[in-house]
N, C-alpha and C. Protein backbone atom coordinates (compact mmCIF):
# COMPACT_ATOMS: atom_id res chain seq x y z
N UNK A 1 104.51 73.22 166.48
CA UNK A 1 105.16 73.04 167.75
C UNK A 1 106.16 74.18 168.03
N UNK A 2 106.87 74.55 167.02
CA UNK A 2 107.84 75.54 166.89
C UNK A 2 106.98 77.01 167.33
N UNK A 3 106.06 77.34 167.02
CA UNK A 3 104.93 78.62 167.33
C UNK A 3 104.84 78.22 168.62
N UNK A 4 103.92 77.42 169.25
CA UNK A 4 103.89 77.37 170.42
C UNK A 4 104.92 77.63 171.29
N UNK A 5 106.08 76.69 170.81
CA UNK A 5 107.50 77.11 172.12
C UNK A 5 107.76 78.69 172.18
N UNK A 6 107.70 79.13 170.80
CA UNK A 6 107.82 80.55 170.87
C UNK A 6 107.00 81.70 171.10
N UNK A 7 105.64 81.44 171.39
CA UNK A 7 104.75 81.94 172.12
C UNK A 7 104.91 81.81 173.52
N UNK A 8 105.07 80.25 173.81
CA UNK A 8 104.95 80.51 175.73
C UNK A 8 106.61 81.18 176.00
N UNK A 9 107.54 81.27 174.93
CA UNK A 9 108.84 81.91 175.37
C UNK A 9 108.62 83.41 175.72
N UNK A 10 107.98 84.21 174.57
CA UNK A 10 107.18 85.48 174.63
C UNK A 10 106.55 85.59 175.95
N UNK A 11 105.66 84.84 176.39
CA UNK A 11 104.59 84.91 177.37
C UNK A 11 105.26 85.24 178.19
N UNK A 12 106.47 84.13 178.77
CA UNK A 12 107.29 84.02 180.12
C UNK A 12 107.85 85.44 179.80
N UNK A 13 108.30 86.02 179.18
CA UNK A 13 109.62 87.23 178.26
C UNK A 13 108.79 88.36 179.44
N UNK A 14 107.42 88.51 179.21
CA UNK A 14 106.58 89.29 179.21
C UNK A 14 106.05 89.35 180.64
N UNK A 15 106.00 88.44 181.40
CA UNK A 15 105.47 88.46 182.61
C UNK A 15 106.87 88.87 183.37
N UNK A 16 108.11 88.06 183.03
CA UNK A 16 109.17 88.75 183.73
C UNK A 16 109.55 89.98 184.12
N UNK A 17 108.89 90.77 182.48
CA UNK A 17 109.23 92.27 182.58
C UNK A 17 107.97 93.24 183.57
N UNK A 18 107.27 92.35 184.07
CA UNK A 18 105.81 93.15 184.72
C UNK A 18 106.40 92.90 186.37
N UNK A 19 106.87 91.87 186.45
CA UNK A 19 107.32 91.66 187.74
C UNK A 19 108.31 92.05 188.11
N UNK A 20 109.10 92.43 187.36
CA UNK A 20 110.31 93.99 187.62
C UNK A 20 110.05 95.11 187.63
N UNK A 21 108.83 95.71 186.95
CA UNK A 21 108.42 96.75 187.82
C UNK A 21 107.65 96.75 188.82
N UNK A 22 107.39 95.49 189.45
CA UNK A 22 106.93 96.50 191.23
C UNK A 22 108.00 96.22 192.12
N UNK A 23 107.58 97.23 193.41
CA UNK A 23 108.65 97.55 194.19
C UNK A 23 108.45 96.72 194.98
N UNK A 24 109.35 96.11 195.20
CA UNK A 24 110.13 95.24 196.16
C UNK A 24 110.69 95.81 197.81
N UNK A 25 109.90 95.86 198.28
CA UNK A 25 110.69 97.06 199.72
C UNK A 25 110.17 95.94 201.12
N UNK A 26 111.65 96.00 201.83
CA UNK A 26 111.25 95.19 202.84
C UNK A 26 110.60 95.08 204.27
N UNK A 27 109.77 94.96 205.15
CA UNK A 27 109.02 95.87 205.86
C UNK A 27 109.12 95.18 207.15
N UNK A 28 109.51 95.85 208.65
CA UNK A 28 109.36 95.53 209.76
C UNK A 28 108.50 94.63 209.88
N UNK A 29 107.06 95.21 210.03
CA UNK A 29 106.18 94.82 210.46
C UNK A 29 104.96 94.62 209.35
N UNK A 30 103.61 94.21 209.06
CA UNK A 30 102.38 93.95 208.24
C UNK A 30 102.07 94.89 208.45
N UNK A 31 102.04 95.66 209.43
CA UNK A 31 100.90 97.24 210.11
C UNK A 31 101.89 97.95 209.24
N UNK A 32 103.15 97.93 209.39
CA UNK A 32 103.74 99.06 208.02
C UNK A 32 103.96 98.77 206.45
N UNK A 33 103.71 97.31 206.16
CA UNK A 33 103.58 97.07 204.77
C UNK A 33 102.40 98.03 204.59
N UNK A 34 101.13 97.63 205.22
CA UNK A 34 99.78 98.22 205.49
C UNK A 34 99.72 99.80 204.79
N UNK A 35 100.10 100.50 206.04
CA UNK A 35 100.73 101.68 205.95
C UNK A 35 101.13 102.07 205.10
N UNK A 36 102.18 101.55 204.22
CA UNK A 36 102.78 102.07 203.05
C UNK A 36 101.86 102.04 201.71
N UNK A 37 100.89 101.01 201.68
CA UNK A 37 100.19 100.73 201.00
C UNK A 37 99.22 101.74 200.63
N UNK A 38 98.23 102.16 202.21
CA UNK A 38 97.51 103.05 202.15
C UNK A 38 97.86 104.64 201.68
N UNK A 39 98.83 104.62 202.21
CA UNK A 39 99.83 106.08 201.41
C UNK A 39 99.86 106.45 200.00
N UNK A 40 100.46 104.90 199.62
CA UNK A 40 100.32 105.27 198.19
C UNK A 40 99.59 104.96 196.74
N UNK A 41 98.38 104.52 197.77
CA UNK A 41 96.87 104.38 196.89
C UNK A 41 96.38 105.69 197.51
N UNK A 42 96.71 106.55 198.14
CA UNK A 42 95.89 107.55 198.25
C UNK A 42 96.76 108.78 197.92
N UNK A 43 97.88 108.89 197.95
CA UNK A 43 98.37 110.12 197.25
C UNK A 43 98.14 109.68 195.59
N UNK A 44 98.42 111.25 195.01
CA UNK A 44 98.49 110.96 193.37
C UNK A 44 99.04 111.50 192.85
N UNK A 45 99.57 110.58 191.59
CA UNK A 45 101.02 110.91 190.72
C UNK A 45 100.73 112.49 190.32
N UNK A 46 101.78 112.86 190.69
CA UNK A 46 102.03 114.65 190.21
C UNK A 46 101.87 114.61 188.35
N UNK A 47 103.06 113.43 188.08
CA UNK A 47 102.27 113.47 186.22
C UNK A 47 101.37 112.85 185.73
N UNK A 48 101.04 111.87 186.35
CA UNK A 48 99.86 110.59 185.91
C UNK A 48 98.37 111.92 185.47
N UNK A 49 98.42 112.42 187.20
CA UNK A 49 97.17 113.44 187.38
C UNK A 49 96.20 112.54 187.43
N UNK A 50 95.53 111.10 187.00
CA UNK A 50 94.75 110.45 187.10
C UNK A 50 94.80 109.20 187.75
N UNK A 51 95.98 108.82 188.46
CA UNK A 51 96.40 107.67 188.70
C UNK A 51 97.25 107.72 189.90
N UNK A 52 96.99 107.21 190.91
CA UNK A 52 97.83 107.10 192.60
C UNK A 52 99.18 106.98 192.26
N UNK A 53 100.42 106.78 193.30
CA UNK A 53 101.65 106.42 193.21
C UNK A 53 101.42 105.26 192.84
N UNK A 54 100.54 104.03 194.00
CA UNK A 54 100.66 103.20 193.17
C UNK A 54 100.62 102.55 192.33
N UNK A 55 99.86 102.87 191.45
CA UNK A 55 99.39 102.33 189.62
C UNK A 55 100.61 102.86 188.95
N UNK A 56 101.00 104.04 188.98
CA UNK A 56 101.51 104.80 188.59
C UNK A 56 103.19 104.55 188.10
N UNK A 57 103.24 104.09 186.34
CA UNK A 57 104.63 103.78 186.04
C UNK A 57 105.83 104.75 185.87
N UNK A 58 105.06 106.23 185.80
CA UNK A 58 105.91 107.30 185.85
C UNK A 58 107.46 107.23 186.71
N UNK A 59 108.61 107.82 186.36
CA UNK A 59 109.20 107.41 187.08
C UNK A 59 109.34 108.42 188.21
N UNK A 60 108.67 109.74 187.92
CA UNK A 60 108.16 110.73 189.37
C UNK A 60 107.75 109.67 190.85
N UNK A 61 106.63 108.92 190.09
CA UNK A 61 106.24 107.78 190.96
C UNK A 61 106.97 106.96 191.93
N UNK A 62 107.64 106.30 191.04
CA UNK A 62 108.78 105.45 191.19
C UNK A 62 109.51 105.65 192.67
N UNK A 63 109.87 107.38 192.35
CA UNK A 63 110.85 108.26 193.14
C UNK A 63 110.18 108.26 194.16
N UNK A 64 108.82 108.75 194.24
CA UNK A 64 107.82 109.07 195.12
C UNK A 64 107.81 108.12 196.38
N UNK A 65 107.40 106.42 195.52
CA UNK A 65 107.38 105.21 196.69
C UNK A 65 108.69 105.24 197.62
N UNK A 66 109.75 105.48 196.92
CA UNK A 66 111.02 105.47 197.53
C UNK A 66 111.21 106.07 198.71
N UNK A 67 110.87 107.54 198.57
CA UNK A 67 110.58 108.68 199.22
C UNK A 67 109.79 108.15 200.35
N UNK A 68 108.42 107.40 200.27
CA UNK A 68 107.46 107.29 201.01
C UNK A 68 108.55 105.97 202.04
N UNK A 69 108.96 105.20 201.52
CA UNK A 69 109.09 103.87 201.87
C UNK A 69 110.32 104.13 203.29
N UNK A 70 111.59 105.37 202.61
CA UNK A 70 112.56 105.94 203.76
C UNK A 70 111.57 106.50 204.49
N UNK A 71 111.48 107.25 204.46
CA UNK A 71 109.86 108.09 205.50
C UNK A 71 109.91 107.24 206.62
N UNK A 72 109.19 105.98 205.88
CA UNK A 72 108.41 105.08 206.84
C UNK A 72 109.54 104.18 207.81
N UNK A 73 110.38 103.87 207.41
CA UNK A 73 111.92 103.69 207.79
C UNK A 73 112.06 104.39 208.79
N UNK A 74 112.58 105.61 208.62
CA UNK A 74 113.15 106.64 209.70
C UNK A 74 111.99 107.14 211.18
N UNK A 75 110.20 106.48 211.17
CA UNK A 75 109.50 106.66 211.57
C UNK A 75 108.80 107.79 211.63
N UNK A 76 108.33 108.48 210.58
CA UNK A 76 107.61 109.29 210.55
C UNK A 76 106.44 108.93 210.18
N UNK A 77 105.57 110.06 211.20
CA UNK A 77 104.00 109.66 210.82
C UNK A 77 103.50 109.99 209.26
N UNK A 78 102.42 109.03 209.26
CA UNK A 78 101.40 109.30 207.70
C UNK A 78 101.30 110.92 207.67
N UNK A 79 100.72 111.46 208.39
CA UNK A 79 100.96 112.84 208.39
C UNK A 79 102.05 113.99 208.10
N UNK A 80 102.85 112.99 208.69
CA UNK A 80 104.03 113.90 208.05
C UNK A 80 104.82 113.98 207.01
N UNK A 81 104.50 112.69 206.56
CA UNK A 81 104.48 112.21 205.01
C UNK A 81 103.79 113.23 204.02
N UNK A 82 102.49 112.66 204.28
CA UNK A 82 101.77 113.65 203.15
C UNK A 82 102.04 115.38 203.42
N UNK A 83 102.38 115.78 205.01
CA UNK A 83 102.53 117.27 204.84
C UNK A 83 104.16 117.70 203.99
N UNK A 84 105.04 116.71 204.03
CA UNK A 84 106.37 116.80 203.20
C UNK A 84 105.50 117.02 201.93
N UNK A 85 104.66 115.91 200.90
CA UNK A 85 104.76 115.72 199.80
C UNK A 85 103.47 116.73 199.25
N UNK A 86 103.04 117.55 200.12
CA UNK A 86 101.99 118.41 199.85
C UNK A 86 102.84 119.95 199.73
N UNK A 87 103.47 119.86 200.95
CA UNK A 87 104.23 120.79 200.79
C UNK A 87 105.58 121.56 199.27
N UNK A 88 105.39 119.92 198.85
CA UNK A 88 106.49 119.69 197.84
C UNK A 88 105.76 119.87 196.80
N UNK A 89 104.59 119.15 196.33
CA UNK A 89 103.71 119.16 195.33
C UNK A 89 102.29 119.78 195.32
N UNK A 90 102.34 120.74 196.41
CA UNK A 90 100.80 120.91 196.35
C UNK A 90 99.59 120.03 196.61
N UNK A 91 98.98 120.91 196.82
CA UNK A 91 97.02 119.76 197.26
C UNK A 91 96.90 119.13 195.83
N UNK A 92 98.02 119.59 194.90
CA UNK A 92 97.49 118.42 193.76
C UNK A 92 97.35 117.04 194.09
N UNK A 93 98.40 116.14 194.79
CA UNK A 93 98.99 115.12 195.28
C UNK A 93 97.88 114.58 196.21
N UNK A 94 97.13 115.23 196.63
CA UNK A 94 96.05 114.56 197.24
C UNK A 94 94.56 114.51 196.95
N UNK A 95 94.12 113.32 196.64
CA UNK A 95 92.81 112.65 195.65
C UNK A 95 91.57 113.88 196.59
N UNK A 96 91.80 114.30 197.77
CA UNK A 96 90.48 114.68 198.50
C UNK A 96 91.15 116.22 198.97
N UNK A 97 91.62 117.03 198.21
CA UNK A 97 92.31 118.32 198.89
C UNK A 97 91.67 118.90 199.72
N UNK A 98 92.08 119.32 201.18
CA UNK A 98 91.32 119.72 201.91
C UNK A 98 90.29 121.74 201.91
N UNK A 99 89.28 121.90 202.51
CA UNK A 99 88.36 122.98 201.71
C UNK A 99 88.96 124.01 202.19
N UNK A 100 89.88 124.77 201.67
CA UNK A 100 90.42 126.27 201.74
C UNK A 100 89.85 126.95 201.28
N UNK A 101 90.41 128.39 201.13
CA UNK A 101 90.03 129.11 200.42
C UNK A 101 90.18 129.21 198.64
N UNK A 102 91.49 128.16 198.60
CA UNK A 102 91.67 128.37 197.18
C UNK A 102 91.22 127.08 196.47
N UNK A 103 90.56 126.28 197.57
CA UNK A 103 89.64 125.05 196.66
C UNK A 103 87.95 124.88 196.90
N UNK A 104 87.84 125.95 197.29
CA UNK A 104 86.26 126.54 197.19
C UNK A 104 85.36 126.16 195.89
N UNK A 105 86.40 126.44 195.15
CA UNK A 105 85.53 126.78 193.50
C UNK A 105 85.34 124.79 193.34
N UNK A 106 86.77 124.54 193.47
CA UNK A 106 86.54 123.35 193.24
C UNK A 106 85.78 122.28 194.47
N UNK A 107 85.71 122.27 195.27
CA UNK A 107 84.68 121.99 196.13
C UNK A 107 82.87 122.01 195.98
N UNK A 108 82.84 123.30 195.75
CA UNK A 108 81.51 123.89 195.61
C UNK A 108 81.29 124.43 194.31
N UNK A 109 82.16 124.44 193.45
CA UNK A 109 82.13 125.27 191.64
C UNK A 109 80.61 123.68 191.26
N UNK A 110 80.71 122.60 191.03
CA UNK A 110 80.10 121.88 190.35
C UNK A 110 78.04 122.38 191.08
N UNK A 111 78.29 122.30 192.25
CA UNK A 111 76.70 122.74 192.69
C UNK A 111 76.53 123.67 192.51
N UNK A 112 77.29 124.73 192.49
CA UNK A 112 76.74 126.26 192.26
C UNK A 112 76.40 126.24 190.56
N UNK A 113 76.90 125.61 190.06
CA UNK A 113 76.49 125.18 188.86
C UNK A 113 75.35 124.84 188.29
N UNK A 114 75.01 123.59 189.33
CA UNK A 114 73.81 123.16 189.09
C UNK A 114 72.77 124.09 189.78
N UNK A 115 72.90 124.81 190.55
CA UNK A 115 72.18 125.74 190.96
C UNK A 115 71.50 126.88 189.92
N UNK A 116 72.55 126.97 189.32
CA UNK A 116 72.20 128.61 188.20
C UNK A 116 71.71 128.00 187.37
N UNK A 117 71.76 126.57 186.81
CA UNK A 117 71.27 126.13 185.57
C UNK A 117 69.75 125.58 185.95
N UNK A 118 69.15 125.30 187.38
CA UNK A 118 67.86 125.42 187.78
C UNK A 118 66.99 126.50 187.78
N UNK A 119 68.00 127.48 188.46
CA UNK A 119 67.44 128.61 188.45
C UNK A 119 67.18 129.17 186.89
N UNK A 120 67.89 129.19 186.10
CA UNK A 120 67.58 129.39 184.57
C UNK A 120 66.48 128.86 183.70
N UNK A 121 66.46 127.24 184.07
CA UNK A 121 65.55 126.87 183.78
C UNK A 121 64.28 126.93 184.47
N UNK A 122 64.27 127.34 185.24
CA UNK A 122 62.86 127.84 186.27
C UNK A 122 62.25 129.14 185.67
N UNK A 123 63.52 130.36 185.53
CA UNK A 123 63.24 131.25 185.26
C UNK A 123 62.71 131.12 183.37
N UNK A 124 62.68 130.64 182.47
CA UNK A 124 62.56 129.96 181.51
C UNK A 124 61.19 129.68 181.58
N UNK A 125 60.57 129.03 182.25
CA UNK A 125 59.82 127.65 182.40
C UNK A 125 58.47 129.05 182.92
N UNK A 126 58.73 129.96 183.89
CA UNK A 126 57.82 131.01 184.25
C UNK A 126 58.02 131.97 183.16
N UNK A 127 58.50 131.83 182.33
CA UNK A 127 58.43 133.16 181.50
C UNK A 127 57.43 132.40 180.37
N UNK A 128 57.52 131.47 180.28
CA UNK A 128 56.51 130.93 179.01
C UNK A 128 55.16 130.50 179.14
N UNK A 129 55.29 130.64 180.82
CA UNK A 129 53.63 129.96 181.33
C UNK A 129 53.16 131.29 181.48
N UNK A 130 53.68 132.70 181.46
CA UNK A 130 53.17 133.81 181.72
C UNK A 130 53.08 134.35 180.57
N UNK A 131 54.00 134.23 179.19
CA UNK A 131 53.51 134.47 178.50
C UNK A 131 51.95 134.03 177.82
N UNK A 132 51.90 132.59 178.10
CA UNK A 132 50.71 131.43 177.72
C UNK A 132 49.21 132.31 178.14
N UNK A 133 49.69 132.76 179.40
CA UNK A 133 47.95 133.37 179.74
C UNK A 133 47.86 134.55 179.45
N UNK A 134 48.78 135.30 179.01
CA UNK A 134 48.42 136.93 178.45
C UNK A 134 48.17 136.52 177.02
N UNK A 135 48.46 135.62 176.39
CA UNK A 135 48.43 135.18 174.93
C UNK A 135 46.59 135.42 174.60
N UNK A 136 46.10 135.71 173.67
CA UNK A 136 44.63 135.54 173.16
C UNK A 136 44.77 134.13 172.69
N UNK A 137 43.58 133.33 172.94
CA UNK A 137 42.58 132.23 172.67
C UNK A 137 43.55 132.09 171.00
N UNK A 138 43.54 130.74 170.85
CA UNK A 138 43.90 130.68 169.41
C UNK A 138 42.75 130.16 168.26
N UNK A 139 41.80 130.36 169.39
CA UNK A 139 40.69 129.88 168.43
C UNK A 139 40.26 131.58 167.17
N UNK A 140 39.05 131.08 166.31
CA UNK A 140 38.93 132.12 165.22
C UNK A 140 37.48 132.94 165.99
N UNK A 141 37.21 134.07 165.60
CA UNK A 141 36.31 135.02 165.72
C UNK A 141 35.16 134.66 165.12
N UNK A 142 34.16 134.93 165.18
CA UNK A 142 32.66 134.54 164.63
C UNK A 142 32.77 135.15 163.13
N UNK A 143 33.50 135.96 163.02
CA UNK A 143 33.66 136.99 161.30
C UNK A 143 35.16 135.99 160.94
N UNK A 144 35.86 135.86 161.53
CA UNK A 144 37.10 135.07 161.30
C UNK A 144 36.36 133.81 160.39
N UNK A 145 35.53 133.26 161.50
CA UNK A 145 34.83 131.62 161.01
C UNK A 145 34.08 131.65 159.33
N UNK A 146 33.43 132.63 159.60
CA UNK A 146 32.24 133.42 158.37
C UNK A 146 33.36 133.60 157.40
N UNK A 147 34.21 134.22 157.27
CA UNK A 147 34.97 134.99 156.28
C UNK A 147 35.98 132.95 155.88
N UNK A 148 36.35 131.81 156.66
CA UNK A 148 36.80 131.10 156.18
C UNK A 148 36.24 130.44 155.80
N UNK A 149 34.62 130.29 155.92
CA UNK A 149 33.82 129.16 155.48
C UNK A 149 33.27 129.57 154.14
N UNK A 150 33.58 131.15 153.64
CA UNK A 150 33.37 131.50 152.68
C UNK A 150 34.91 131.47 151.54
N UNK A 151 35.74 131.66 152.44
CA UNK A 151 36.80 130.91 151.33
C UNK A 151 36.85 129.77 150.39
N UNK A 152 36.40 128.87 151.53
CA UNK A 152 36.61 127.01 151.44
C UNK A 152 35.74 126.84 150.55
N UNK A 153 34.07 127.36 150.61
CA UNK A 153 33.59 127.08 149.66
C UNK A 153 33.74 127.69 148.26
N UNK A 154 34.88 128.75 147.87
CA UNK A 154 34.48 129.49 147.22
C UNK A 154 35.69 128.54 146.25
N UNK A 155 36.62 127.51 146.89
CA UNK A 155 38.06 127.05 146.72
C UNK A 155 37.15 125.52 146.28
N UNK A 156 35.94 124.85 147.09
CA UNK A 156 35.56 124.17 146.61
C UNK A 156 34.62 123.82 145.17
N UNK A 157 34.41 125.32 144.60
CA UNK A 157 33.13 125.35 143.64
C UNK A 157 34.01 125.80 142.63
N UNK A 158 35.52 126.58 142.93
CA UNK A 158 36.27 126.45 141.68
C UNK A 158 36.87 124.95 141.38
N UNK A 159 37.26 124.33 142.27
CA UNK A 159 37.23 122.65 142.08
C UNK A 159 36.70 122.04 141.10
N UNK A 160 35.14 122.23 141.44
CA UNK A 160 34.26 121.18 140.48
C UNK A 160 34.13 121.91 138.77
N UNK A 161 34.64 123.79 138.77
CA UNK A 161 34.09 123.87 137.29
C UNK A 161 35.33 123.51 136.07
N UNK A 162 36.59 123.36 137.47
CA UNK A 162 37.55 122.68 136.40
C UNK A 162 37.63 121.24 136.01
């Protein structure tokens, strides 16, 4: 009985501390809870690197929602949001960076990829079918045949005198 009380004490210990970290922010309207929401499932943590503001326990993060949440306060558009926090952090901060010049590679680097490695294997694939028909017959010569059928027997008759 004593384990149990002190397990569900743990349990409660434990859920308390999960429900103190999310943010608590109070909102005009549903269209700007909304809003805030979409912001920060779609920007991404500068340290996470794999994970939005909002998953995100970093306390960069943390700072970030804050950031986003006055924003939305003082009425500034989504746009001008993300051009502050792009401006601040770079096209890192955004899951879909838009196609410049300096995200080309990363845009288009993975197909050009797969491109050269077709083309390789194509070029591969014709070099061995061209070798195949300049190749001679792998069969034996009429003196080839003669000269092995005189081996075999000559391999079979030392056989029998041992």
């Amino acid at each position: 009985m004593k384990r149990l009380l002190i397990a569900a004490g743990l349990s409660l210990g434990l859920l308390a501390s999960a429900q103190a970290a999310i943010d608590t922010f109070e909102f005009a309207s549903e269209a700007e809870r909304q809003r805030y929401r979409d912001l920060v499932e779609e920007l991404r943590c500068p340290k996470c690197q794999n994970q939005n503001i909002a998953d995100s326990d970093a306390p960069i993060a943390m700072d970030l929602r804050g950031e986003i949440y006055r924003m939305l306060e003082e009425g500034k558009s989504n746009d001008e949001i993300i051009d502050f926090l792009v401006s601040r952090y770079g096209d890192f901060v955004l899951y879909k960076p838009p196609v410049t010049g300096r995200t080309l590679l990363l845009w288009y680097g993975p197909a050009g990829l797969l491109l050269i490695g077709f083309g390789v294997l194509g070029t591969i694939v014709l070099r061995r079918r061209s070798q195949q028909k300049t190749r001679p017959a792998a069969g034996l010569s009429a003196d080839e045949q003669q000269r092995l059928a005189a081996l075999l027997e000559q391999t079979s008759q030392d056989k029998k005198h041992r």
